[in-house]
C-alpha atoms as a PDB file:
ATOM      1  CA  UNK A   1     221.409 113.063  74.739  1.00  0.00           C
ATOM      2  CA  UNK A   2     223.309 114.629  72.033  1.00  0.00           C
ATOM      3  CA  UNK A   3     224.909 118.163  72.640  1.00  0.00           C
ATOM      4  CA  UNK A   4     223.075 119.458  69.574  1.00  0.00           C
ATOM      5  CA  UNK A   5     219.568 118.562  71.361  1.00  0.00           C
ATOM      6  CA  UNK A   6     220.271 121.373  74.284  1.00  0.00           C
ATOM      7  CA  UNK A   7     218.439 124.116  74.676  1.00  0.00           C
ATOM      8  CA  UNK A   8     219.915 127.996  74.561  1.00  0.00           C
ATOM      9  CA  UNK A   9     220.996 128.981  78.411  1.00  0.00           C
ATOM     10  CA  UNK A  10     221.251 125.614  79.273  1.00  0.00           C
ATOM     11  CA  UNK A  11     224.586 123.794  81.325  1.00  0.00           C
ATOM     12  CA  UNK A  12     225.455 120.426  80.975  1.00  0.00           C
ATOM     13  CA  UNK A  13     228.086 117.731  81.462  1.00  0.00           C
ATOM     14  CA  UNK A  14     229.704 116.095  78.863  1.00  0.00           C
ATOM     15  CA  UNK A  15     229.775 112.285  79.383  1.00  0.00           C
ATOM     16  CA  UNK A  16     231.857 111.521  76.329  1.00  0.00           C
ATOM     17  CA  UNK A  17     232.873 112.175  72.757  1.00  0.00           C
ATOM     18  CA  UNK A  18     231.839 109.864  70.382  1.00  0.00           C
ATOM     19  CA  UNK A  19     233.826 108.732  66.504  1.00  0.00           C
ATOM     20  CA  UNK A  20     235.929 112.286  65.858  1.00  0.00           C
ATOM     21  CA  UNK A  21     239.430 111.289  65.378  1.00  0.00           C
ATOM     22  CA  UNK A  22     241.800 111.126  68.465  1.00  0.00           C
ATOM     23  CA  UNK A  23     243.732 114.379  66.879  1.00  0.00           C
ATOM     24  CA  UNK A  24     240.460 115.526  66.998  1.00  0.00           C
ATOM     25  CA  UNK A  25     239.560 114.611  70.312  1.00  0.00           C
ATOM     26  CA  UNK A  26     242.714 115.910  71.700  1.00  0.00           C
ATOM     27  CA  UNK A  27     241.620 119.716  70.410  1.00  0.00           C
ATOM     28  CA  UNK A  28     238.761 119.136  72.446  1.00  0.00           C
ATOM     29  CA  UNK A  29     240.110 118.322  75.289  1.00  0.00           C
ATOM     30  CA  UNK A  30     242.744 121.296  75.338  1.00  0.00           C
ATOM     31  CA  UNK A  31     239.452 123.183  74.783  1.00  0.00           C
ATOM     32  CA  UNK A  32     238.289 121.755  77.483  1.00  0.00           C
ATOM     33  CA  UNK A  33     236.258 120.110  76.027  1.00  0.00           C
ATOM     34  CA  UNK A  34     236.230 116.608  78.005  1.00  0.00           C
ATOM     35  CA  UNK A  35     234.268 114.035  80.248  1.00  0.00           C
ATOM     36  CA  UNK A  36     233.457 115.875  83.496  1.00  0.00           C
ATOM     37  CA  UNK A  37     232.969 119.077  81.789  1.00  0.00           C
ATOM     38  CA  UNK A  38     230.728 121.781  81.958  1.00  0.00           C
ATOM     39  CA  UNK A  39     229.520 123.540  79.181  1.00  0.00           C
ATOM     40  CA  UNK A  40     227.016 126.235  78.953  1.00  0.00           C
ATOM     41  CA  UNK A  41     224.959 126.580  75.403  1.00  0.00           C
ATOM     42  CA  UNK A  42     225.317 130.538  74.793  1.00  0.00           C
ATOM     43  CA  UNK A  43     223.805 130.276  71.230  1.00  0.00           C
ATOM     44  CA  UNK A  44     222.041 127.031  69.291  1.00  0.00           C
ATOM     45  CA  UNK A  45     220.959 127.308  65.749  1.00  0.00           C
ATOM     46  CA  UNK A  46     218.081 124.513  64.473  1.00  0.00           C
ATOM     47  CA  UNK A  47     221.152 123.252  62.300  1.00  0.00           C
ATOM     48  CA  UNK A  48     222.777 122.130  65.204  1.00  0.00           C
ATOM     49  CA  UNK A  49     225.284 124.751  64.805  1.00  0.00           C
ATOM     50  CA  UNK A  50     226.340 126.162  68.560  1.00  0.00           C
ATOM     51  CA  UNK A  51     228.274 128.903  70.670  1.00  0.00           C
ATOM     52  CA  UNK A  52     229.112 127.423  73.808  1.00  0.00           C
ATOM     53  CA  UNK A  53     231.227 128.330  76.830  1.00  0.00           C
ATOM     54  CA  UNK A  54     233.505 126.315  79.027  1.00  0.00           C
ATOM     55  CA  UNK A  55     236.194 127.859  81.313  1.00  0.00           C
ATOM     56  CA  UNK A  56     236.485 131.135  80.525  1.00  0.00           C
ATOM     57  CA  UNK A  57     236.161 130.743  77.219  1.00  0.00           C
ATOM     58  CA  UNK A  58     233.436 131.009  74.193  1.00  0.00           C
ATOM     59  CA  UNK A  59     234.256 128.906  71.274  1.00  0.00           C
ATOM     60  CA  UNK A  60     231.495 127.505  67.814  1.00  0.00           C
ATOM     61  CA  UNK A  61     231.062 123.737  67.359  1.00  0.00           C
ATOM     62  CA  UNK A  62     229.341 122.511  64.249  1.00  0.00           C
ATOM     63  CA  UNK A  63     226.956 120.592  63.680  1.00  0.00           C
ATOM     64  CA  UNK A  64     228.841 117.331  63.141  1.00  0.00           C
ATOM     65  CA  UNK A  65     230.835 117.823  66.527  1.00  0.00           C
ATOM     66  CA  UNK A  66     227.866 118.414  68.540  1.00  0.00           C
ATOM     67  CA  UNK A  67     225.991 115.505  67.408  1.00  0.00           C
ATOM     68  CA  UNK A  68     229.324 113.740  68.542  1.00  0.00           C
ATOM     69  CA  UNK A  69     229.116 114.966  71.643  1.00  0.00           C
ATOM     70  CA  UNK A  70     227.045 113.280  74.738  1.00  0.00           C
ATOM     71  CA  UNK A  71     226.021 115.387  77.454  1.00  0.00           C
ATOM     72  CA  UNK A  72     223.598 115.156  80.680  1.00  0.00           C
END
């Protein structure tokens, strides 16, 4: 499933990170935002639009980027 299909209050995995560039995908990852990590959905908007947290850290994905991102 998509990362833009969880639920608010929710933690997942990410399994991978699908067509975004490798610059992209780099940012991400020094996010930590990478396969094996867990991510927990602080705030999602019906747009897809989201406030997540990973580490010790709170960061906004858009739309596009979550829909690029697969979770379990």
């Amino acid at each position: 499933m998509n990362l833009s299909t969880v639920e608010r209050g929710k933690t997942v995995t990410i399994v991978s990170v699908r067509k975004v560039g490798r610059a992209l995908e780099e940012r991400l990852a020094a996010l930590g935002l990478f396969p094996g990590a867990k991510v927990f959905v602080v705030r999602a908007s019906a747009g897809g639009e989201m406030i997540l947290g990973c580490l010790d850290s709170r960061f906004a994905l858009g739309r596009d980027l979550t829909n690029a991102i697969e979770v379990c």
